[in-house]
C-alpha atoms as a PDB file:
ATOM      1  CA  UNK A   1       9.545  19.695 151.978  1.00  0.00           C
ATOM      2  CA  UNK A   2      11.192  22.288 153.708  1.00  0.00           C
ATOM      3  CA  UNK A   3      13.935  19.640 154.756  1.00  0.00           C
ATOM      4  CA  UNK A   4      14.339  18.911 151.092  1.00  0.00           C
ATOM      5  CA  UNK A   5      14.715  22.312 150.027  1.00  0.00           C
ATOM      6  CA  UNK A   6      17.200  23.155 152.563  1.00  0.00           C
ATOM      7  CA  UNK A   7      19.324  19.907 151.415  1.00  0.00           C
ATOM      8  CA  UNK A   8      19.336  21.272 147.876  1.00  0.00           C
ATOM      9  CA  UNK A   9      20.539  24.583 148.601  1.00  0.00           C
ATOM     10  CA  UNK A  10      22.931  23.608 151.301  1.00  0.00           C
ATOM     11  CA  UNK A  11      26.756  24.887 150.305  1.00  0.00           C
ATOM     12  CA  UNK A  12      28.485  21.247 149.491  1.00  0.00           C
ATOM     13  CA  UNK A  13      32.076  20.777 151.203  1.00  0.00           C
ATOM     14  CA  UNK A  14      34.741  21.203 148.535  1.00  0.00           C
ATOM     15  CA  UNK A  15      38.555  21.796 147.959  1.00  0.00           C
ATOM     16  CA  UNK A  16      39.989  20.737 151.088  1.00  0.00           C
ATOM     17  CA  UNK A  17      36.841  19.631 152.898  1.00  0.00           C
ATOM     18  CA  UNK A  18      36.649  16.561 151.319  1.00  0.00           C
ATOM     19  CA  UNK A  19      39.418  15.567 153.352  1.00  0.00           C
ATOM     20  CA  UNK A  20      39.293  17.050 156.558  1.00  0.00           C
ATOM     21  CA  UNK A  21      36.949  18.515 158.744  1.00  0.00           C
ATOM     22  CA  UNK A  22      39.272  21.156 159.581  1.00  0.00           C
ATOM     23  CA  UNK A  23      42.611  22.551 158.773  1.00  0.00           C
ATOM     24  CA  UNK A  24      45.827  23.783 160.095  1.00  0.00           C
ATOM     25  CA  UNK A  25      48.671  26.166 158.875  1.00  0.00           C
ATOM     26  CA  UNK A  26      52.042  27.593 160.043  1.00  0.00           C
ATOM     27  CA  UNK A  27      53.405  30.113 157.790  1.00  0.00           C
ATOM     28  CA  UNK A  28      52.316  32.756 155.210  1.00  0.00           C
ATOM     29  CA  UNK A  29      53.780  31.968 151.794  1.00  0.00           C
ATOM     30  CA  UNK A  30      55.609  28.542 150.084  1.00  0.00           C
ATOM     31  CA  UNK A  31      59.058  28.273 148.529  1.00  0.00           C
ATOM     32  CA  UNK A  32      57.451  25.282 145.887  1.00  0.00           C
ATOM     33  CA  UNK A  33      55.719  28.109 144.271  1.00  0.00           C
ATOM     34  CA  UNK A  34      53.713  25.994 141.961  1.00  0.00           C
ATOM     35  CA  UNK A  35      52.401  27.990 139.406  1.00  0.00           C
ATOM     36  CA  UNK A  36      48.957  27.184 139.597  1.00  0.00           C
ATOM     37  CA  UNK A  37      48.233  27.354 143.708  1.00  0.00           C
ATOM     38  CA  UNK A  38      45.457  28.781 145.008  1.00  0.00           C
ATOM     39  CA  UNK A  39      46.775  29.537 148.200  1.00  0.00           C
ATOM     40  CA  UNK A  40      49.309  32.006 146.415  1.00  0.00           C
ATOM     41  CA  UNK A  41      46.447  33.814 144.460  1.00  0.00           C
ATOM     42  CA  UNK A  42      44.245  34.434 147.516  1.00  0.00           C
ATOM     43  CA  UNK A  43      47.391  35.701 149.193  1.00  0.00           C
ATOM     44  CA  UNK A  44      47.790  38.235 145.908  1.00  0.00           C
ATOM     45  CA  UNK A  45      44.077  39.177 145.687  1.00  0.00           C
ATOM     46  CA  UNK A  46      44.309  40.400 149.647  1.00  0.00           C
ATOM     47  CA  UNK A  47      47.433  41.506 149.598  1.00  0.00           C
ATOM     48  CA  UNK A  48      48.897  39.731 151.988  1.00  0.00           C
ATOM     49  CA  UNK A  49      51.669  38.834 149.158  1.00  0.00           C
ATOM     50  CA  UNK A  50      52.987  39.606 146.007  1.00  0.00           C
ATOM     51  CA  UNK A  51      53.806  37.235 143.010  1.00  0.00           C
ATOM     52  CA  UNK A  52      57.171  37.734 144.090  1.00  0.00           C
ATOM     53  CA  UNK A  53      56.953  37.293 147.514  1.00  0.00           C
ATOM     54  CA  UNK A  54      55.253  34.279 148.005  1.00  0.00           C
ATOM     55  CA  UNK A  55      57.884  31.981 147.680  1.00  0.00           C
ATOM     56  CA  UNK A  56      60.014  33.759 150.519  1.00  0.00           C
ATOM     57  CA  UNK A  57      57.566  32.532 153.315  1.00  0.00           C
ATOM     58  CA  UNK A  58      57.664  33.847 156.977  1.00  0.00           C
ATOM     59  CA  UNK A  59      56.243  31.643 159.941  1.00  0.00           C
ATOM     60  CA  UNK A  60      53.206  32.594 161.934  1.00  0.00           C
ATOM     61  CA  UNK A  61      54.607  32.539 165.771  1.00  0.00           C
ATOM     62  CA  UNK A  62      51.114  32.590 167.098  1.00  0.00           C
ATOM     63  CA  UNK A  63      50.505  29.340 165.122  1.00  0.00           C
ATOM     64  CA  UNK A  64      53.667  28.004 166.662  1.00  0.00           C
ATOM     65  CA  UNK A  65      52.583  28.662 170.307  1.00  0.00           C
ATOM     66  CA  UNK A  66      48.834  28.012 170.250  1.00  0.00           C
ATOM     67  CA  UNK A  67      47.753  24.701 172.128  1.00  0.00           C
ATOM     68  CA  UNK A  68      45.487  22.176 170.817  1.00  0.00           C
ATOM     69  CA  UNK A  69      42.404  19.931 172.136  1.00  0.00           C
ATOM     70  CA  UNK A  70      41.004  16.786 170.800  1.00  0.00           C
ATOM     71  CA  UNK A  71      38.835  17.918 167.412  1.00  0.00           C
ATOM     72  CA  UNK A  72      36.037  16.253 165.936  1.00  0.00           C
ATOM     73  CA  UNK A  73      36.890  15.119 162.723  1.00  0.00           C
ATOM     74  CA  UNK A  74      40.094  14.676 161.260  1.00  0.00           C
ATOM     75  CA  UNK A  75      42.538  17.610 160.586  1.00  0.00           C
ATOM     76  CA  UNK A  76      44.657  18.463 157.359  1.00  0.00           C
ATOM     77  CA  UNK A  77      48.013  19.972 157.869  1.00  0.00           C
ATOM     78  CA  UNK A  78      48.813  22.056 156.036  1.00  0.00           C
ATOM     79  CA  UNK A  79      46.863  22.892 153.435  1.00  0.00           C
ATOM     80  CA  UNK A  80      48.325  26.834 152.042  1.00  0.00           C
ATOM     81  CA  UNK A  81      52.112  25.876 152.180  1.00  0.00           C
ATOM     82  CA  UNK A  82      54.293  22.331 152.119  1.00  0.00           C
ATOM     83  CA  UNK A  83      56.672  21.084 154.657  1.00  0.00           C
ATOM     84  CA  UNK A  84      60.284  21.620 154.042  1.00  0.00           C
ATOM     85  CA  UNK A  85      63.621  21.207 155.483  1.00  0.00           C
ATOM     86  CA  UNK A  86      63.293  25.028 156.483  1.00  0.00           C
ATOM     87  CA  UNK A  87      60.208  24.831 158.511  1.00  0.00           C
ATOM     88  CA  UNK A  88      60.407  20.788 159.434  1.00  0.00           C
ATOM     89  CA  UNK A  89      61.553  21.521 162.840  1.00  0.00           C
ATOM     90  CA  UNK A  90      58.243  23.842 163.218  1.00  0.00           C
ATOM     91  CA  UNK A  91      55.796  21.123 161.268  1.00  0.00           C
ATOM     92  CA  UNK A  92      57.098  18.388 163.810  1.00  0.00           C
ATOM     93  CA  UNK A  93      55.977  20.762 167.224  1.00  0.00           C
ATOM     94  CA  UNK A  94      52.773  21.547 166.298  1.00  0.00           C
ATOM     95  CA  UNK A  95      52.526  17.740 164.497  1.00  0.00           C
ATOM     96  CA  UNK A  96      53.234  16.497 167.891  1.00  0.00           C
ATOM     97  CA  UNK A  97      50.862  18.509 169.247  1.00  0.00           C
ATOM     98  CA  UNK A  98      48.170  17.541 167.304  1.00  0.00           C
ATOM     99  CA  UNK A  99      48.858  14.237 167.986  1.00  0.00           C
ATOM    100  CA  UNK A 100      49.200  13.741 171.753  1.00  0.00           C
ATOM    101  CA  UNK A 101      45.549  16.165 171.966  1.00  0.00           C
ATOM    102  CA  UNK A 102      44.280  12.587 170.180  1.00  0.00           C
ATOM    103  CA  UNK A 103      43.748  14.155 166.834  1.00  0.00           C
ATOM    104  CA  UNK A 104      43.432  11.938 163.855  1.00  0.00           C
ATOM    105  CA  UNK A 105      45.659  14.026 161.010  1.00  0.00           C
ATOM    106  CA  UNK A 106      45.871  13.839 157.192  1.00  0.00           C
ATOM    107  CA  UNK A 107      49.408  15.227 156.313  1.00  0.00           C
ATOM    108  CA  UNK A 108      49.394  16.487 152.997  1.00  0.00           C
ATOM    109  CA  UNK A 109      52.961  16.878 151.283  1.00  0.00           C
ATOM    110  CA  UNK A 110      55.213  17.544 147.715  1.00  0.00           C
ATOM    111  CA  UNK A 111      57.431  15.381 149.908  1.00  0.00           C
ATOM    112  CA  UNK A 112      61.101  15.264 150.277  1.00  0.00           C
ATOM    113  CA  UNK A 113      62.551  12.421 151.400  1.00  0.00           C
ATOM    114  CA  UNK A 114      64.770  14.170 154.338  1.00  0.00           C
ATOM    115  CA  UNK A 115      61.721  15.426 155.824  1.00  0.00           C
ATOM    116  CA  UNK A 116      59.170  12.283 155.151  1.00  0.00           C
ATOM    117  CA  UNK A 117      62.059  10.082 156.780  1.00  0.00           C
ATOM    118  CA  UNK A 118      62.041  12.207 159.806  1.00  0.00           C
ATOM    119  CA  UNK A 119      58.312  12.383 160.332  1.00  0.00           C
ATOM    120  CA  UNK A 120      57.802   8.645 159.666  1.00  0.00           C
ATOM    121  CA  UNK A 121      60.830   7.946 162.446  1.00  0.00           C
ATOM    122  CA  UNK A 122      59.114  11.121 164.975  1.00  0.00           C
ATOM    123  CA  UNK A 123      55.847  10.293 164.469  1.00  0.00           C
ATOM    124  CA  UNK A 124      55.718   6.809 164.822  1.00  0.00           C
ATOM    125  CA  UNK A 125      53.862   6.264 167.764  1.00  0.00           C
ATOM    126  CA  UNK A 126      51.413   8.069 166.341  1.00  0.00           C
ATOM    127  CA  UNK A 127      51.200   5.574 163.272  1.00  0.00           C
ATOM    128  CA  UNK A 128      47.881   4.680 164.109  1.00  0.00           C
ATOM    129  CA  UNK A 129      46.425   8.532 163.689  1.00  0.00           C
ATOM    130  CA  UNK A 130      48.128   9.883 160.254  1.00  0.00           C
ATOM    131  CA  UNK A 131      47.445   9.481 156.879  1.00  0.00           C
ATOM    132  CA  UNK A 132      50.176  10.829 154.304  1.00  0.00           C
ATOM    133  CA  UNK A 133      48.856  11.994 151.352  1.00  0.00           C
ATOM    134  CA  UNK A 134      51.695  12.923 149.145  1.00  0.00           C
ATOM    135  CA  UNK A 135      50.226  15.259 145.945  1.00  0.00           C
ATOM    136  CA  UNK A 136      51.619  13.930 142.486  1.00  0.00           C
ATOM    137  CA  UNK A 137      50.045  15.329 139.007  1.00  0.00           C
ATOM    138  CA  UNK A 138      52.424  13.394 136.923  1.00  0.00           C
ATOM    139  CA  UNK A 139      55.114  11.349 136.069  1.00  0.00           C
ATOM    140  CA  UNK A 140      57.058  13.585 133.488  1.00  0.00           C
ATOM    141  CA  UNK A 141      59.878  15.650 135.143  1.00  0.00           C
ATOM    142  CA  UNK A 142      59.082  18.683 132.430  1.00  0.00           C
ATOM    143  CA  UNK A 143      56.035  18.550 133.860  1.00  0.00           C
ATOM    144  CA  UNK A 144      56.100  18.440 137.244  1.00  0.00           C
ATOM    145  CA  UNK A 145      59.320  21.343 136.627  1.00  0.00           C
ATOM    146  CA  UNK A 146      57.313  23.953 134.894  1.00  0.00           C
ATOM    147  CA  UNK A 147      53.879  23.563 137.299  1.00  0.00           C
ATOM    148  CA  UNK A 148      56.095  23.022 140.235  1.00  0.00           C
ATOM    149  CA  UNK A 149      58.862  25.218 139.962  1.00  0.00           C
ATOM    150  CA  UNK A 150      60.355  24.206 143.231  1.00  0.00           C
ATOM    151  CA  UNK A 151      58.978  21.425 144.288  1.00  0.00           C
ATOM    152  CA  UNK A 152      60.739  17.509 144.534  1.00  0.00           C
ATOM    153  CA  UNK A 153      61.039  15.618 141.470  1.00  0.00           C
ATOM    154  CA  UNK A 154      58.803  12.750 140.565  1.00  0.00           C
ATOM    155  CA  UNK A 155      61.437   9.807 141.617  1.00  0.00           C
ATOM    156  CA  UNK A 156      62.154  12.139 145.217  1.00  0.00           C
ATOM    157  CA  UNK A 157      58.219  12.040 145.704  1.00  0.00           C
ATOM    158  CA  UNK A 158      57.682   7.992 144.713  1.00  0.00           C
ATOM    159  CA  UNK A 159      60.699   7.682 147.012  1.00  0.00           C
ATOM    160  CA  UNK A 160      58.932   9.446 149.739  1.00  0.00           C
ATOM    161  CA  UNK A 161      55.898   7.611 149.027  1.00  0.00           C
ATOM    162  CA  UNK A 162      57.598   4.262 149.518  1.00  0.00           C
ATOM    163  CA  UNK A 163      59.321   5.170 152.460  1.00  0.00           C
ATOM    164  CA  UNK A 164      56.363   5.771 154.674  1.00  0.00           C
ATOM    165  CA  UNK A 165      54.952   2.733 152.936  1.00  0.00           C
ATOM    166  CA  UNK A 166      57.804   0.419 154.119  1.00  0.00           C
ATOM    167  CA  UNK A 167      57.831   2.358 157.896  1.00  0.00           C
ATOM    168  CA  UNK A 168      53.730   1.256 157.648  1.00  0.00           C
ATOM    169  CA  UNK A 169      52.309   4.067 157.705  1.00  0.00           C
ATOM    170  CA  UNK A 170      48.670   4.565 155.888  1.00  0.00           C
ATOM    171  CA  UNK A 171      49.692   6.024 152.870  1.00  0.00           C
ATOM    172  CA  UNK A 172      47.685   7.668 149.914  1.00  0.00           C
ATOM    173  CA  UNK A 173      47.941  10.492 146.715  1.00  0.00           C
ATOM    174  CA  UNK A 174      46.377  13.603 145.701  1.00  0.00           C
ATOM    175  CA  UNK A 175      46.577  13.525 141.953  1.00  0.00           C
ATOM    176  CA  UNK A 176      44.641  17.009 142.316  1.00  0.00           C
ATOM    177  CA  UNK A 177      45.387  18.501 140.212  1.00  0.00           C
ATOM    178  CA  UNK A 178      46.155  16.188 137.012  1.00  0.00           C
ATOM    179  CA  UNK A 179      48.746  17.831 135.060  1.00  0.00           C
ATOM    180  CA  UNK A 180      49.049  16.294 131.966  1.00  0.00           C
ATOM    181  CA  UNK A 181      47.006  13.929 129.564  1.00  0.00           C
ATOM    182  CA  UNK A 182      48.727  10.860 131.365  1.00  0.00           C
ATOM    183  CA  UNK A 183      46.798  10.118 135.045  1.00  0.00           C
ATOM    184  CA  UNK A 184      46.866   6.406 134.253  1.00  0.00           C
ATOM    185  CA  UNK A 185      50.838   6.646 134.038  1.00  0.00           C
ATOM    186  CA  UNK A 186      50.730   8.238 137.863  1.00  0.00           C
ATOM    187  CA  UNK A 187      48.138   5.496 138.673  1.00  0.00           C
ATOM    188  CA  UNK A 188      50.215   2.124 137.925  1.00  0.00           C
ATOM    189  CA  UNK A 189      53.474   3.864 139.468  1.00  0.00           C
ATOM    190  CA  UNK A 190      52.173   4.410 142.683  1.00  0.00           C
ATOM    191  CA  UNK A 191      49.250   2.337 143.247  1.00  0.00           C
ATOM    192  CA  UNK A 192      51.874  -0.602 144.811  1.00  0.00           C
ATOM    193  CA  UNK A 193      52.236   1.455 147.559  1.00  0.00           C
ATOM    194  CA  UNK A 194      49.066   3.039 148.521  1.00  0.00           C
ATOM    195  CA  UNK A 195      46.935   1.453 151.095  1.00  0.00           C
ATOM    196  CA  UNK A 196      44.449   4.157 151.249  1.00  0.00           C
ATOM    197  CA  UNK A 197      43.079   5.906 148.072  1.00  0.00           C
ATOM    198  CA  UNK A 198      44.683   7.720 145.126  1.00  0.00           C
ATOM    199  CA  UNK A 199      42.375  11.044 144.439  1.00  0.00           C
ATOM    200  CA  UNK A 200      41.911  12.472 140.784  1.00  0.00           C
ATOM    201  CA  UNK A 201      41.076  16.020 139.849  1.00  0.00           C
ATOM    202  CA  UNK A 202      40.958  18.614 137.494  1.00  0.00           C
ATOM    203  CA  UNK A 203      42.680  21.696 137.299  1.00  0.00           C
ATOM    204  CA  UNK A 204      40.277  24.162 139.145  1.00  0.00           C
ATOM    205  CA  UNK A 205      40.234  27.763 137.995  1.00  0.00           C
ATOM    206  CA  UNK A 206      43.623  27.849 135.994  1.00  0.00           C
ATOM    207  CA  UNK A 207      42.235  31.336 133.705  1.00  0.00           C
ATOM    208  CA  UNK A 208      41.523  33.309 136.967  1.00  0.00           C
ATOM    209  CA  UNK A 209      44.689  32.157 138.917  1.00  0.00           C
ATOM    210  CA  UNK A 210      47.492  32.553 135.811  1.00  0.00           C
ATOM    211  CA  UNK A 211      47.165  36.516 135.916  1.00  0.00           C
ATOM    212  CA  UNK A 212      47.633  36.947 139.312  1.00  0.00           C
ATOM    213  CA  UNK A 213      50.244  33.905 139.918  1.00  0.00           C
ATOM    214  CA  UNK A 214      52.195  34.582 136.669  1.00  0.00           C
ATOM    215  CA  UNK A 215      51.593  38.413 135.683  1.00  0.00           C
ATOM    216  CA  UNK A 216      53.113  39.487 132.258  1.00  0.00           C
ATOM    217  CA  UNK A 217      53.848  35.742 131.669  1.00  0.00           C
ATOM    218  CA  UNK A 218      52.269  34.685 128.416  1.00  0.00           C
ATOM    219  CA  UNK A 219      53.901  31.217 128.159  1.00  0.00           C
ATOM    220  CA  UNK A 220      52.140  30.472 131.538  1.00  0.00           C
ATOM    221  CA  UNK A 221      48.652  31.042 129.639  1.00  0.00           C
ATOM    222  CA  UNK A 222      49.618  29.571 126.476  1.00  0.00           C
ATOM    223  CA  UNK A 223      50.484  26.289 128.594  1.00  0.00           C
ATOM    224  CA  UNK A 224      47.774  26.353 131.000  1.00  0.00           C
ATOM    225  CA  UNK A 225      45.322  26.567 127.836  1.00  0.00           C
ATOM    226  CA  UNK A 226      47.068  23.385 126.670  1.00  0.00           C
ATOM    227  CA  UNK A 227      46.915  21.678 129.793  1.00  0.00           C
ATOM    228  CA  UNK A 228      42.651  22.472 130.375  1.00  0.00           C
ATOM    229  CA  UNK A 229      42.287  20.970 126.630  1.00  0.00           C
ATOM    230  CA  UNK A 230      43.479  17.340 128.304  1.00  0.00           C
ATOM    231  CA  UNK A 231      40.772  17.765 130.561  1.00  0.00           C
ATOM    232  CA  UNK A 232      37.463  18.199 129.011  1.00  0.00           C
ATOM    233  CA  UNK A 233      33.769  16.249 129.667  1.00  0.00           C
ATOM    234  CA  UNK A 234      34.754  13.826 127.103  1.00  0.00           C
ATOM    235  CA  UNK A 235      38.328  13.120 128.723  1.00  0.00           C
ATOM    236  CA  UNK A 236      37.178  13.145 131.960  1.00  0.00           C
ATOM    237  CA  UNK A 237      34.608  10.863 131.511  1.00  0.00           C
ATOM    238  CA  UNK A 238      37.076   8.473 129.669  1.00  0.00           C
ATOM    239  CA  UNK A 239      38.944   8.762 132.835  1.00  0.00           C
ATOM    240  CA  UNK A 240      36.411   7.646 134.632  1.00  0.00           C
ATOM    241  CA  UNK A 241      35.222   4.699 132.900  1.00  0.00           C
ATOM    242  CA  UNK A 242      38.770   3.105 132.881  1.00  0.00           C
ATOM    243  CA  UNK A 243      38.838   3.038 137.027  1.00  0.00           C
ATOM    244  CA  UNK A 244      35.555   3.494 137.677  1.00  0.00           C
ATOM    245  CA  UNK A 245      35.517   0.101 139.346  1.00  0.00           C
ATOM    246  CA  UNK A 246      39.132   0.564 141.888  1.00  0.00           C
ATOM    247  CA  UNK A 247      38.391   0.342 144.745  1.00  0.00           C
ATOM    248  CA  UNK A 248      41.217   2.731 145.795  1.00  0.00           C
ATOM    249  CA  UNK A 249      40.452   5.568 142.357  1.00  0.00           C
ATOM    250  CA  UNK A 250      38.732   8.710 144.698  1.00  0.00           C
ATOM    251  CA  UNK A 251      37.280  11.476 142.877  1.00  0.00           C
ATOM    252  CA  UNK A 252      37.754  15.003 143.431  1.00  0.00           C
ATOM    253  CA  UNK A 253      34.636  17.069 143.459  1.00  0.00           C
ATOM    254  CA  UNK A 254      35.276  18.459 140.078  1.00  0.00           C
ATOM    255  CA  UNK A 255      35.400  15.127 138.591  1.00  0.00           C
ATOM    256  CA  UNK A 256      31.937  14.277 140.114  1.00  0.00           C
ATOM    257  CA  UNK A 257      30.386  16.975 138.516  1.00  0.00           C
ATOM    258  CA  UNK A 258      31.305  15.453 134.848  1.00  0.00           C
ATOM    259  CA  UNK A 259      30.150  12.476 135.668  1.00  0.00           C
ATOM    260  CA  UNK A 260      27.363  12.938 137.742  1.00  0.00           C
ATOM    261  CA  UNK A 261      28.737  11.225 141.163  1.00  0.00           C
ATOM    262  CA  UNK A 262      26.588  12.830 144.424  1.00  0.00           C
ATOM    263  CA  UNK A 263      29.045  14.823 146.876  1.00  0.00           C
ATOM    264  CA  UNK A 264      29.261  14.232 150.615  1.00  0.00           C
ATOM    265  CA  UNK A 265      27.120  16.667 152.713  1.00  0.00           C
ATOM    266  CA  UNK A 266      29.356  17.553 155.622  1.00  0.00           C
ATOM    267  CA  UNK A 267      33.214  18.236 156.088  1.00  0.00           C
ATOM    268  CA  UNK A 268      36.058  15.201 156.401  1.00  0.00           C
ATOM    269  CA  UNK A 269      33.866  12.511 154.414  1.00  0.00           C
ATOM    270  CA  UNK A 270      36.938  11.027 152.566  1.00  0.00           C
ATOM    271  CA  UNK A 271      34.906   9.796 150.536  1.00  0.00           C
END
């Protein structure tokens, strides 16, 4: 009984703990500046950034120097900013690091192809220990431009994706979050190359992060109100009956709780 009751009111992994059973990060701050990132708003609420600031990021030198051991469970890097051709030379030392400890790493990415063709060419003796999960929430350049301000267009990102693809790499998406009322166009384009698992969720929180992410900015809210109407119960579980039976279709935890899928109990589950 008392088993039970601690197994009900034990605090489920979410966001990133899906994935990974731990996490790494080597700057403060992400030039993408995607309009809805919760990394940015948690930066804002602590003031550790402004609005403004955020997409000016500064690297953490004591994230740069620090050593690393073999973990248990696999590690996400990163998971508060993307890799870039201004901090890829940083990524690949600590990537490297990782690595030769005997870590297993998911490397999560709005990829450019530059910096996916370096990694895939540094980090291929290391093939058998990454997973690239590249995040795509559409097809439509508008899109992916107004959420993403900064980030690689959707042809860069499939590039990217088929790149590490062809260099054999394990290869998967984050569709987290969807962005428009079209997943099952992102689904067909990339599902050719994935060998792992394409991963489906909703837009998390959009009416708290707006404010703080886009202050005075009412075409932000307008939109965001637009894109939360794509994704209601009735949608969702649409959504879900349609792949329901793909094998490589994962499903984020806010998906699960639509459609009443159980969540994993501990950290790095993948599944």
């Amino acid at each position: 009984m008392i088993t039970a009751l601690k197994q009900t009111h034990m605090r489920l992994p979410t966001g990133t703990q899906e994935w990974a059973a731990s996490n790494v990060n080597i700057q403060d701050g992400c030039e993408h500046d995607c309009r809805y990132c919760y990394a940015k708003t948690m930066a804002i609420r602590f003031k550790r950034a402004t609005a403004a600031s955020w997409s000016k990021p500064r690297l953490r030198q004591h994230d740069l120097d620090r050593g690393f051991t073999r973990r248990n469970g696999r590690i996400m890097f990163p998971t508060a900013h993307d890799i870039t051709a201004r901090n890829l030379d940083e990524c690949l030392i600590v990537l490297k690091r990782m690595l030769v400890a005997g870590n297993d790493l998911l490397i999560v990415s709005k990829p450019w192809l530059t910096c996916v063709t370096r990694l895939c060419d540094e980090l291929a003796p290391y093939r058998s220990q990454i997973v690239f999960r590249f995040s795509i929430g559409s097809t439509d350049p508008a899109v992916l431009s107004y959420w993403e301000p900064s980030a690689p267009s959707f042809q860069e990102r499939l590039a990217s994706l088929q790149t590490a693809y062809l260099k054999d790499f394990q290869t998967s998406i984050s569709g987290e979050p969807i962005l428009d009322g079209n997943p099952d166009s992102l689904i067909a384009a990339v599902r050719p190359f994935v060998t792992d698992s394409i991963w489906l969720g909703k837009i998390n929180r959009l009416r708290n992060i707006l404010p703080l992410n886009c202050p005075h900015d009412p075409e932000a809210i307008r939109r965001g109100e637009i894109l939360m109407s794509t994704q209601t119960d009735t949608a969702i579980r649409a959504l879900y009956r349609r792949h329901r039976n793909d094998s490589k279709i994962k499903w984020k935890d806010s998906v699960k709780a639509v459609v009443g899928l159980s969540r994993p109990t501990a950290a790095g589950l993948d599944e």
